[in-house]
Every structure is written in C-alpha cells, then in structure tokens.
Protein backbone atom coordinates (compact mmCIF):
# COMPACT_ATOMS: atom_id res chain seq x y z
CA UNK A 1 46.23 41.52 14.63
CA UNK A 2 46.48 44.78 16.67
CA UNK A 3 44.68 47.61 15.36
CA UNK A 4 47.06 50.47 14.18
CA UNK A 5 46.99 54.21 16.16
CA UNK A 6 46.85 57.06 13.83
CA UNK A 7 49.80 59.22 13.99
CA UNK A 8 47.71 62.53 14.60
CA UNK A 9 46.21 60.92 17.70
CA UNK A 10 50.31 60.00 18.95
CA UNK A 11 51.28 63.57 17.78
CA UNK A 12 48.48 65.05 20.47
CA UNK A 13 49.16 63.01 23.17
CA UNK A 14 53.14 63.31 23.30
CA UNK A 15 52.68 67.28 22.90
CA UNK A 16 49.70 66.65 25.67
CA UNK A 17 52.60 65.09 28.14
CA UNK A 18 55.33 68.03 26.91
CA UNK A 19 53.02 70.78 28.08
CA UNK A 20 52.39 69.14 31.47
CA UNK A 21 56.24 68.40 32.07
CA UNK A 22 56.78 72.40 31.14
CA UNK A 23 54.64 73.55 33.80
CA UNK A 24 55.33 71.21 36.64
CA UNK A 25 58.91 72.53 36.43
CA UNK A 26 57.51 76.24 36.08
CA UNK A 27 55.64 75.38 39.86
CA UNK A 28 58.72 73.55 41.12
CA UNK A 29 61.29 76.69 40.08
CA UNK A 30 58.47 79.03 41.92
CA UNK A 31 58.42 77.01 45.11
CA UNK A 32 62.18 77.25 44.57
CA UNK A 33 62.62 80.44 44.01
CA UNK A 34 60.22 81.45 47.16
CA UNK A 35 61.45 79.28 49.47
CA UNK A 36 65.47 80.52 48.87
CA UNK A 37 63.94 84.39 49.61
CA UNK A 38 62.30 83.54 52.98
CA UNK A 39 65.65 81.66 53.86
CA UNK A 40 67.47 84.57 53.48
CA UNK A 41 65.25 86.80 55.51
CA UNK A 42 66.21 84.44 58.47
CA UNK A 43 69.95 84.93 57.84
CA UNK A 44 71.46 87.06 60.58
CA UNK A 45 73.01 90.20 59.92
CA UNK A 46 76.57 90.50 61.03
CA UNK A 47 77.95 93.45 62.50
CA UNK A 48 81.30 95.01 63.71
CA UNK A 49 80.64 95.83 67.23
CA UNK A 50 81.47 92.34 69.12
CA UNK A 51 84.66 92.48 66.87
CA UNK A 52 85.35 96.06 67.59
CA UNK A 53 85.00 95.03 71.49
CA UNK A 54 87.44 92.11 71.36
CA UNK A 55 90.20 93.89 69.20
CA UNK A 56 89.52 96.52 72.24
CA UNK A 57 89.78 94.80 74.93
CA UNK A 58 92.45 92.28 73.88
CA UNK A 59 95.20 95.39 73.05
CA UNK A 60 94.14 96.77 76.52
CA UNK A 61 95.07 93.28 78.11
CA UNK A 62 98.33 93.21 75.57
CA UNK A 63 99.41 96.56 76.98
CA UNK A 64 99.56 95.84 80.32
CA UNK A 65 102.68 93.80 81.11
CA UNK A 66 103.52 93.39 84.64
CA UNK A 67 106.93 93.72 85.79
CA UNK A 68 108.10 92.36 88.91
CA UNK A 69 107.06 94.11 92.29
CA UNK A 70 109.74 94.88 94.94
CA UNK A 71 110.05 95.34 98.51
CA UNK A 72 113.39 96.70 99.88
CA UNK A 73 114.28 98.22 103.37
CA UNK A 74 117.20 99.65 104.96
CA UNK A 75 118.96 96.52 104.22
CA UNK A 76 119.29 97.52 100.37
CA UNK A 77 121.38 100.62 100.92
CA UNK A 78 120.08 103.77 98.52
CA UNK A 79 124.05 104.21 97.33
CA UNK A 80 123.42 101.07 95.65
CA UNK A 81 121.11 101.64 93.64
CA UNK A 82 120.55 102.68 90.33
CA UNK A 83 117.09 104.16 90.46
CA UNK A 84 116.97 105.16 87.14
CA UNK A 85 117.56 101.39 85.80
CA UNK A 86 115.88 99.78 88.45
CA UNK A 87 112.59 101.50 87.92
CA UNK A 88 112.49 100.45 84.39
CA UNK A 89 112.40 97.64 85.18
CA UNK A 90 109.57 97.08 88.31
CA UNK A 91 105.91 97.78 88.48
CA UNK A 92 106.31 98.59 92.22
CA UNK A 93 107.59 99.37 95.25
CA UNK A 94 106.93 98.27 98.98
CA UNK A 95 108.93 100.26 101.28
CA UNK A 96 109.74 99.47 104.67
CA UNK A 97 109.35 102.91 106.65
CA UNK A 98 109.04 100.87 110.45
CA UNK A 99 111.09 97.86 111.44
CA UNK A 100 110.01 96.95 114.92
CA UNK A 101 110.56 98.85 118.74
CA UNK A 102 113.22 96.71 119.61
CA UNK A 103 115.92 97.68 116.95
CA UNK A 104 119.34 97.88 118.63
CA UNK A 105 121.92 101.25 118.17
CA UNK A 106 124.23 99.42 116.37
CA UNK A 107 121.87 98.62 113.39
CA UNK A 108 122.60 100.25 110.33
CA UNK A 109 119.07 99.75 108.64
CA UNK A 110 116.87 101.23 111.38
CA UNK A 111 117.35 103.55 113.93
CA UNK A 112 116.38 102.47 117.82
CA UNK A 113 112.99 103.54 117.73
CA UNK A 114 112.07 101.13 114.70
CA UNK A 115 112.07 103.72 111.71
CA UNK A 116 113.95 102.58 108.80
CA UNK A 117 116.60 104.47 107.96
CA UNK A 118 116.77 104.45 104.20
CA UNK A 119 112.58 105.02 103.50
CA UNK A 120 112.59 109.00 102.95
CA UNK A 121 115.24 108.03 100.04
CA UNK A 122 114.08 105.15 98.72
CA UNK A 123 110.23 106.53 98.46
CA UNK A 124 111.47 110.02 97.22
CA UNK A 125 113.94 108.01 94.21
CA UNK A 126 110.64 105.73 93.28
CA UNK A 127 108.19 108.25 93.21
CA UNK A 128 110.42 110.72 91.47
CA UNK A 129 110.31 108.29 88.43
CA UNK A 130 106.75 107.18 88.90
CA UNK A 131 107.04 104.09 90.44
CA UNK A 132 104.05 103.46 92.19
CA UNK A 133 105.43 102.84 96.23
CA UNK A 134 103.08 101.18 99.35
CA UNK A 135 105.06 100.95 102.62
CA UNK A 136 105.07 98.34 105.10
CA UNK A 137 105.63 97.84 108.73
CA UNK A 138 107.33 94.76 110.92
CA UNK A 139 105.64 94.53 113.76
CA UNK A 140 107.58 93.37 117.28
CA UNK A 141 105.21 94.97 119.97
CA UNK A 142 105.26 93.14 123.22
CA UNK A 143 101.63 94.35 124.17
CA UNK A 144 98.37 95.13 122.80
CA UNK A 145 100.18 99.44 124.26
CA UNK A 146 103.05 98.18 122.03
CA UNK A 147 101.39 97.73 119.14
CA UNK A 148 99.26 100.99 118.59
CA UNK A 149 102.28 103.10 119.27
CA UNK A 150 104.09 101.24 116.32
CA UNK A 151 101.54 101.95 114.76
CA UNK A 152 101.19 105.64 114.95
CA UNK A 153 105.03 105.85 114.50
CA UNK A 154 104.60 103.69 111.30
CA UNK A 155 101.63 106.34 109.96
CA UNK A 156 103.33 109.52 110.94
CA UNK A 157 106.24 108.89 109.04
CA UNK A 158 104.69 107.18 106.18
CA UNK A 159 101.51 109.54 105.82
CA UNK A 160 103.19 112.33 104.60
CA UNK A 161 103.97 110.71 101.20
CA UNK A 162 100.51 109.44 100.52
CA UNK A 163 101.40 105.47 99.91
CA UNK A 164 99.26 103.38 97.62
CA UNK A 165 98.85 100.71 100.61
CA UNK A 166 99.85 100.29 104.56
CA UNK A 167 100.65 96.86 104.69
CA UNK A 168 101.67 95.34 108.42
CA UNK A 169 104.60 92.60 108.10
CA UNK A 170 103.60 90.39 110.78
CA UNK A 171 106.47 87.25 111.15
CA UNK A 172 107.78 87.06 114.87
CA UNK A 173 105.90 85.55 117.89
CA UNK A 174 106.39 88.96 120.09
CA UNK A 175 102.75 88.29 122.78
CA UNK A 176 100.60 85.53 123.88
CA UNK A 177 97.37 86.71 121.68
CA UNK A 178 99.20 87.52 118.51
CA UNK A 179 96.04 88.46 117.34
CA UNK A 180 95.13 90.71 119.56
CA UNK A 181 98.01 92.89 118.49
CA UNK A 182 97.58 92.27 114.82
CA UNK A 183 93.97 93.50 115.17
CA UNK A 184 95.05 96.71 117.87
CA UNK A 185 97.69 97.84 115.21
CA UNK A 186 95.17 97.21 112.26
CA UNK A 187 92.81 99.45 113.92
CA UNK A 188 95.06 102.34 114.88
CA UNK A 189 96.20 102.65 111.60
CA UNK A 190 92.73 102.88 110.22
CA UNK A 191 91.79 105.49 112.80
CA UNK A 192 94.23 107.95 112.18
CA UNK A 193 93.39 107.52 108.43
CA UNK A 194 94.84 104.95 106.29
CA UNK A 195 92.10 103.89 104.00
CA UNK A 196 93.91 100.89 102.72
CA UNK A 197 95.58 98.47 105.40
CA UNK A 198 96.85 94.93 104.33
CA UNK A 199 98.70 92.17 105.88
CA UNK A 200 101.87 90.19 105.11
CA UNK A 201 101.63 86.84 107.16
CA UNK A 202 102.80 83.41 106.10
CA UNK A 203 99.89 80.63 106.53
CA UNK A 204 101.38 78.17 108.25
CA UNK A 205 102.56 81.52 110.80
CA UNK A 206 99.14 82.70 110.84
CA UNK A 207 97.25 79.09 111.69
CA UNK A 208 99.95 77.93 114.13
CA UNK A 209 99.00 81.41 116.67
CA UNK A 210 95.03 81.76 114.94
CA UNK A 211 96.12 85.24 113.48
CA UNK A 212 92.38 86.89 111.46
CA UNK A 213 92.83 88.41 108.24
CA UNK A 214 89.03 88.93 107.62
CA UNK A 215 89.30 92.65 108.77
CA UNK A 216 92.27 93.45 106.26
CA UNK A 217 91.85 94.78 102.69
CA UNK A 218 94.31 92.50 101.05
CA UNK A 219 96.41 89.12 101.94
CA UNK A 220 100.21 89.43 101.01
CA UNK A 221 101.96 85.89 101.84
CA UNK A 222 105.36 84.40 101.13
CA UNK A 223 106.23 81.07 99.52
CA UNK A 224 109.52 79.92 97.63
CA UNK A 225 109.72 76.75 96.94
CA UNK A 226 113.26 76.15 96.70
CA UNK A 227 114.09 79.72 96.29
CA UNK A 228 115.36 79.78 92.92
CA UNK A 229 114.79 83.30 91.99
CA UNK A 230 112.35 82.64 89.73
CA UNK A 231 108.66 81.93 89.60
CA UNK A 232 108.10 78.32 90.64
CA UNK A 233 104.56 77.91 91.39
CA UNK A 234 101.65 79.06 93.21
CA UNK A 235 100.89 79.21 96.88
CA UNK A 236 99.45 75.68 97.95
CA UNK A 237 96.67 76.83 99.77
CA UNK A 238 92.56 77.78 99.88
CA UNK A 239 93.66 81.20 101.39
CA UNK A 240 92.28 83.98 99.37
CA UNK A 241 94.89 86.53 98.62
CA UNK A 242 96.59 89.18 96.42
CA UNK A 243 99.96 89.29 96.14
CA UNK A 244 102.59 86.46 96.83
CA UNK A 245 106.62 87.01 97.38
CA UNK A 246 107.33 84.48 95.07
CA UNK A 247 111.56 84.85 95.95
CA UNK A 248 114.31 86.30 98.27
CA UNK A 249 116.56 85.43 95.51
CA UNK A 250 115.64 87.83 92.51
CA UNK A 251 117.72 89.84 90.86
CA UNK A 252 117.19 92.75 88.50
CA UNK A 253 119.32 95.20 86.80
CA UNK A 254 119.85 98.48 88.52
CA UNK A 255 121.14 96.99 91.92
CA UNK A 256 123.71 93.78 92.44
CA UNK A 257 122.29 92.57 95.49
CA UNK A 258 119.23 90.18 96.05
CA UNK A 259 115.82 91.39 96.07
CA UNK A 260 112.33 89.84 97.51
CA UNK A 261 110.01 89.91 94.26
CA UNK A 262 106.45 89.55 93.96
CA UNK A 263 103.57 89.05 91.90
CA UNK A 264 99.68 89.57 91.73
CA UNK A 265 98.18 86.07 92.97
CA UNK A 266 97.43 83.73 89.54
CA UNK A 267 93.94 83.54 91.13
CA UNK A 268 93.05 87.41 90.82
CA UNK A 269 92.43 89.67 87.84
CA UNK A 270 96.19 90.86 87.24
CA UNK A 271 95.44 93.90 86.08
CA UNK A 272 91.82 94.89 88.63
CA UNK A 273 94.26 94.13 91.37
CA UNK A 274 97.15 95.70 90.61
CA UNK A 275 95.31 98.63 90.56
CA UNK A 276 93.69 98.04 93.88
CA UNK A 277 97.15 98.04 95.33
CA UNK A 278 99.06 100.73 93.57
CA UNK A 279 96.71 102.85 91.34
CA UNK A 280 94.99 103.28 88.25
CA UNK A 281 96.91 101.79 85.06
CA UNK A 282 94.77 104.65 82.91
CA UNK A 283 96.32 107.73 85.46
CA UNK A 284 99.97 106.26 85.03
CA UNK A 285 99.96 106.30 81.35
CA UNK A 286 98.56 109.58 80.84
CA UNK A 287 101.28 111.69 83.21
C-alpha cells in the first residue's frame, strides 16, 4: 500500500513549478524584446535621392525624341519646299554646299565650278527656324591639287554660316590612291579651320580602294536594305560609326519629293551624339 502525500506538500511544489514557468518566459520575452531592437538598428534607412535621380534622368531621356535627319542638295529645289512644315518635322539638316569640279553648264543643281546652287537658301530657311544644319561636300578631284582646291571652295562658301559639321561625301573612284585625296582634302579643311570634319563613305566603297577613316571625327555610311523608306535594320558591319542613311526613299510632310533620311547609329548614345553632330539639346530648348 503506497503511502499517501499530504496535500500541503502538493500545494508547494505545483506553486514551486508556476513560479519557475513565470520567469523563464519573463527571460525569454527580454531576449525577445532585445534582440528585435538590435535588428532594427541594422535596417537601412531609405532615402529619396536615387529616386529623385531616376525620375530625373528618365524625363530627360523621355524629352528627347529624335526626328528624322535630312540631307538635301540642289536636287530638292527650295520652291518646293515648305520650310515651315518640314522643319517640324526633322531634327536636322545636311546641306550640300559643293558637288564636285566636274559639274557640267547644263546642270541645274550646281553651277560648273561644283557649288550647289540651292545651299545659301536651303541653310538660310533651316537655320531661320532653328534647325540645326552641317554641310557636306562630294568629292570628284582627279589629283591629290584637285582635291585641296575643292576643298577650300567647299570651306569658303560654307564657313560663313558656321555649320555644326563638314562632312566630305566620298562615292566615285576619281584617282589611283583614293586615299590620298580623301586624306589631302581632310587636311585642308582642317587647316583653314573646320574643327569638326567627318566622312560619308559606304564600307564595301571604302575596303574595295583601302580608304582611312581613323583621322575623321565621325563615320556617316549608307545602307538600305531594300529601300523601303523606312527603318529596316542596322548596318551589318564592325565599323564604328555615327550616323547611318537608313533610306533614299523617305518621305515627310513639307515637301512631295523623296528624301535621304538618317539616324544616330543604334550603337551610340542617341542623344551624346546627336549633340556631337549638331549641338547642345540644353542651348536649343532654351532660345
């Protein structure tokens, strides 16, 4: 027969285990508590300024929107065209102000000694409504001689209305060492003073007669595709350059006929080098 537990003794002992339950969950809810406080200290602090900085630059890349980029000679005649429309609608201008020494009288786009006889027009119209205009030259010099004095007439009739870029148009096998002349026109133009000289060569044109563009400040260069009018695809090639005549086909509102368009190369910063051809974005806005 087991012997029997007085109930004071069971009355101690359960109270005994109570107390001990109450403060192991007193210590637990401290550890708790202490732990949750140094957690927080390690929670990073979030602030506005990488926000700010996307929201800024994002609207800056919104605003931008580049329109396509023209170039036009004597061909597109200045009676034709609705400036006013037309340079709503483009971000710029390359104007053909030389078209090569061995123009005939009977042209109606360029007079006999290769100046183009629409330019003065066509630069004044553009710049009158703030289009941004470079000019360009097509070369046909027979001789190194040739080539510098196409370039000087080139800058003395271009000069004088302070282009965003000289670009030389270089398509026609006119010498042996075609890039002999390439290079003796690139340097006369730089030493009577344009600052900005870039060339307009397709590749297969420039590898087939070993033309250099290393000593040029930008790489212009044709492909069509199948000439569409619109923007196909980019240039299949390793070649770095910055703009690309995407069509001979476009057409925009303010003149009926055809126009060449272009774009900045899909490899390039759009907006970094549109600038470096035709201006500052920033100066534009704020006239």
């Amino acid at each position: 027969m087991r012997k029997r537990i007085k109930p004071p003794v069971v009355l101690v002992f359960f109270s005994l285990i109570g107390l001990l339950l109450i403060i192991a969950n007193i210590y637990g809810n401290s550890v708790t508590s202490a732990q949750l406080a140094s957690a927080k200290k390690e929670i990073p602090v979030a602030t506005s300024t990488s926000t700010s900085t996307e929201e800024s630059s994002s609207t800056e890349t919104e605003t931008f929107v580049l329109n396509p980029i023209i170039d036009l000679s004597g061909w597109q005649l200045p009676s034709e065209i609705d400036y006013d429309t037309l340079s709503q609608n483009i971000s710029g201008a390359i104007v053909r102000v030389f078209g090569g020494s061995g123009i005939t009288e009977d042209n109606n786009a360029a007079s006999n000694n290769g100046v183009d006889k629409s330019f003065k027009t066509h630069i004044k119209e553009f710049q009158k409504r703030d289009v941004p205009v470079a000019v360009y030259a097509y070369t046909m010099g027979t001789s190194v001689e040739e080539m510098k004095e196409e370039a000087q007439i080139f800058y003395k009739n271009a000069s004088p209305y302070n282009p965003t870029y000289y670009w030389i148009d270089v398509e026609e096998k006119t010498m042996d060492d075609m890039d002999a002349g390439v290079q003796a026109f690139l340097k006369e133009l730089k030493r009577l003073g344009a600052e900005k000289v870039g060339i307009y060569i397709g590749t297969y044109f420039m590898e087939e007669h070993g033309i250099s563009t290393d000593n040029f400040d930008a790489v212009w260069i044709p492909t069509y595709g199948s000439d569409s009018g619109y923007y196909e695809s980019a240039p299949e090639t390793t070649m770095d350059y910055d703009l690309h005549q995407y069509t001979s086909q476009g057409y925009i509102n303010g003149f009926d006929g055809a126009l060449d368009l272009n774009q900045i190369a899909v490899t390039k910063d759009t907006k970094e080098t549109y600038e470096k051809l035709f201006g500052s974005v920033d100066k534009k806005s704020s006239k």
